[in-house]
C-alpha atoms as a PDB file:
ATOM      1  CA  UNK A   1     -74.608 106.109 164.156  1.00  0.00           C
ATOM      2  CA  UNK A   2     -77.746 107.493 163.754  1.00  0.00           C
ATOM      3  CA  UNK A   3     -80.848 106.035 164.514  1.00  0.00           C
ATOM      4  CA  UNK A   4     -82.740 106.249 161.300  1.00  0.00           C
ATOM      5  CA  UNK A   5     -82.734 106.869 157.644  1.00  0.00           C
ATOM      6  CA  UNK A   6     -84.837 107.289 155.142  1.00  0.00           C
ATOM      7  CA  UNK A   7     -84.951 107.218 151.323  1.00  0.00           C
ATOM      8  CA  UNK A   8     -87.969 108.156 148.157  1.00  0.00           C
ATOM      9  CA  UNK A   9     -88.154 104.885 146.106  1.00  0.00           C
ATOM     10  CA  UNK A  10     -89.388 105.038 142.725  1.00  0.00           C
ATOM     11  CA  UNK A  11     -90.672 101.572 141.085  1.00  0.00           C
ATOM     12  CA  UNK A  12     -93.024 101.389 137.994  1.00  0.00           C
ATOM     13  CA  UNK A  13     -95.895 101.211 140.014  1.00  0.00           C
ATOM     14  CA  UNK A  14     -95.681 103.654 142.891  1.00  0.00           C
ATOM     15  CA  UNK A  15     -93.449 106.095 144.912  1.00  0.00           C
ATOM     16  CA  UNK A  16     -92.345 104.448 148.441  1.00  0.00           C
ATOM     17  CA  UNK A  17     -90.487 105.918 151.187  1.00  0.00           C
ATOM     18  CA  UNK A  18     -88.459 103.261 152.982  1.00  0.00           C
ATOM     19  CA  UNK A  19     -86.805 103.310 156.784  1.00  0.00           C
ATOM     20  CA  UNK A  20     -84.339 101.481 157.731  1.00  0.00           C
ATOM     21  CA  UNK A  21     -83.606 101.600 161.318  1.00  0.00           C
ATOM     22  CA  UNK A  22     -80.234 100.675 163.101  1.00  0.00           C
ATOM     23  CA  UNK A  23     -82.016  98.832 165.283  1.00  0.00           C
ATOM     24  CA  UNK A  24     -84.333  96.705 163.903  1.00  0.00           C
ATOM     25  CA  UNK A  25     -86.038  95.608 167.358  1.00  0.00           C
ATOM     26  CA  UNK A  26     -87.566  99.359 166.832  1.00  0.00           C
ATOM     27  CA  UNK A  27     -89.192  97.867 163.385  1.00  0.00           C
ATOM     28  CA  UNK A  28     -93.086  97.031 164.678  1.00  0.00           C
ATOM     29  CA  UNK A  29     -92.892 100.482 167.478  1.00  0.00           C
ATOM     30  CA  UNK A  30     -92.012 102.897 164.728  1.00  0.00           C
ATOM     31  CA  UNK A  31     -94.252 101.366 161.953  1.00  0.00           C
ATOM     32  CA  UNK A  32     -97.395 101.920 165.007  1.00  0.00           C
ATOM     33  CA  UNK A  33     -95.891 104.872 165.400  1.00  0.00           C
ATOM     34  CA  UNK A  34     -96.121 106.148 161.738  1.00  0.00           C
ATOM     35  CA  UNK A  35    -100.090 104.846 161.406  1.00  0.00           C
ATOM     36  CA  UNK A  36    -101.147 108.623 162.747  1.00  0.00           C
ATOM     37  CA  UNK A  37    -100.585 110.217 159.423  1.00  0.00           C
ATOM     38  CA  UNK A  38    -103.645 110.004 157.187  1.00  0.00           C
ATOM     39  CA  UNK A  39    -101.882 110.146 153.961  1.00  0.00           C
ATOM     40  CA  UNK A  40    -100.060 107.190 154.317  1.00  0.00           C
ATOM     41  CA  UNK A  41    -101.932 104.042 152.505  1.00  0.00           C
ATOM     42  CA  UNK A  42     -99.677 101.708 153.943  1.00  0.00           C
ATOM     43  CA  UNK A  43     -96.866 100.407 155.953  1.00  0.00           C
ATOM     44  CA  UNK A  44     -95.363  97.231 155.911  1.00  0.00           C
ATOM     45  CA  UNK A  45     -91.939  95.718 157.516  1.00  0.00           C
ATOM     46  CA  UNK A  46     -89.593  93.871 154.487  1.00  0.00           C
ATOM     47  CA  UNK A  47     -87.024  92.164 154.018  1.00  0.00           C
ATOM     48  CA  UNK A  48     -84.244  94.556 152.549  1.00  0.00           C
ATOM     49  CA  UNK A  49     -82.676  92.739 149.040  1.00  0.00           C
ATOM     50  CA  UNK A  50     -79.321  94.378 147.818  1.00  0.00           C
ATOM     51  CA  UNK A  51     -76.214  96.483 149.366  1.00  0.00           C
ATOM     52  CA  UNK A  52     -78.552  97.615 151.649  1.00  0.00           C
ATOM     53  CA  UNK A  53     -76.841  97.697 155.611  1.00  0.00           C
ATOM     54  CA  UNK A  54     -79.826  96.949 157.324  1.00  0.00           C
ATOM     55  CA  UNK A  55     -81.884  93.320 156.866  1.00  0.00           C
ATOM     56  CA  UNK A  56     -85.577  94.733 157.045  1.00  0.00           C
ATOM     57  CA  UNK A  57     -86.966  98.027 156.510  1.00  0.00           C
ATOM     58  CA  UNK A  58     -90.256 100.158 156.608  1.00  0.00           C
ATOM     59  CA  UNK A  59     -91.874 100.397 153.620  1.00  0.00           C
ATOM     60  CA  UNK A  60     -94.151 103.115 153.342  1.00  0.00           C
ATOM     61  CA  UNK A  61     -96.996 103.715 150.090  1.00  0.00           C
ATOM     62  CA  UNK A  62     -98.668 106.491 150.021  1.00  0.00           C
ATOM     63  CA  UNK A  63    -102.138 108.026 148.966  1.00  0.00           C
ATOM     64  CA  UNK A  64    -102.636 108.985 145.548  1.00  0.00           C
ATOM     65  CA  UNK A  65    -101.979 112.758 145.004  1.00  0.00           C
ATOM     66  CA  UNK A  66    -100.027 113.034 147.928  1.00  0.00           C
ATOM     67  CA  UNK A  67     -96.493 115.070 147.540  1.00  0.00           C
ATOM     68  CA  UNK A  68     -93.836 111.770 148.530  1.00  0.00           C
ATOM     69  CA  UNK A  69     -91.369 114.627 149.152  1.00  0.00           C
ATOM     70  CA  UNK A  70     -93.282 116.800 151.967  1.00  0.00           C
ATOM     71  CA  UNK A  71     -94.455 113.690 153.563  1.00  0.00           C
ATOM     72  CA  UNK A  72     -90.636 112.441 153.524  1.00  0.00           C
ATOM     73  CA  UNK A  73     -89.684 115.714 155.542  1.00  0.00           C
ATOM     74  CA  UNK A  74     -93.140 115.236 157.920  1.00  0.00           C
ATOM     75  CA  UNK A  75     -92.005 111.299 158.980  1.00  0.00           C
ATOM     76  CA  UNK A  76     -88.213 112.120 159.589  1.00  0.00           C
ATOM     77  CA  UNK A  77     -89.332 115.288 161.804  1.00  0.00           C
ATOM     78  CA  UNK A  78     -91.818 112.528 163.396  1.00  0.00           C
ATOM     79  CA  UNK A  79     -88.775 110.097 163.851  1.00  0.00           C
ATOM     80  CA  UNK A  80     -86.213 112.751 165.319  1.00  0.00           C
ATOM     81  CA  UNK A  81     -88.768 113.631 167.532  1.00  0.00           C
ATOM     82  CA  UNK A  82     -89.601 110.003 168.651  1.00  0.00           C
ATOM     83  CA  UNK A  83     -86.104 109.244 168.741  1.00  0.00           C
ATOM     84  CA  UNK A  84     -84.679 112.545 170.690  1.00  0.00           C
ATOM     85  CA  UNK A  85     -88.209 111.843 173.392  1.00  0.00           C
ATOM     86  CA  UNK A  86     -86.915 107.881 173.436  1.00  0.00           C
ATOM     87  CA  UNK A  87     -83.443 109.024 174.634  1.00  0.00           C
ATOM     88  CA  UNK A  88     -84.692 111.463 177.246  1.00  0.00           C
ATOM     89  CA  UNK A  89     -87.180 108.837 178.812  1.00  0.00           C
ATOM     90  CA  UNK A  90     -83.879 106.350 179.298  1.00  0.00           C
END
């Protein structure tokens, strides 16, 4: 199973990327985690509503005029990475 993945939301209002993690427990450590980049507006741990596998998830909102779909590739190479350096340090 892998430890992450992530999806481009569209709603009327804004664009969102959204994590959901396989294990949740990770939820509050990855959301620090993600704070570094500057183009994100916002981050905020929900509740996940639907056929969604996963109870809670990382919502992410962006800053306006900033491309959702680069950003989406920048956090999951930020998660591998976090993830791959998490399994070496165990």
């Amino acid at each position: 199973m892998l430890p992450f993945r992530s999806e481009i939301r569209n709603s009327p209002s804004q664009q969102t990327i959204k994590i959901f993690l396989a294990d949740e427990s990770l939820d509050a450590k990855i959301k620090k985690h993600l704070e570094h980049f500057s183009e994100i507006e916002l981050i905020e741990i929900r509740e996940s509503i639907g056929q969604n596998r996963a109870d809670e998830n990382i919502t992410i909102f962006l800053k306006d005029d900033v491309d959702i779909n680069k950003m989406k590739v920048s956090i999951d190479s930020s998660l591998w990475w976090y993830f791959e350096e998490d399994m070496v340090d165990e």
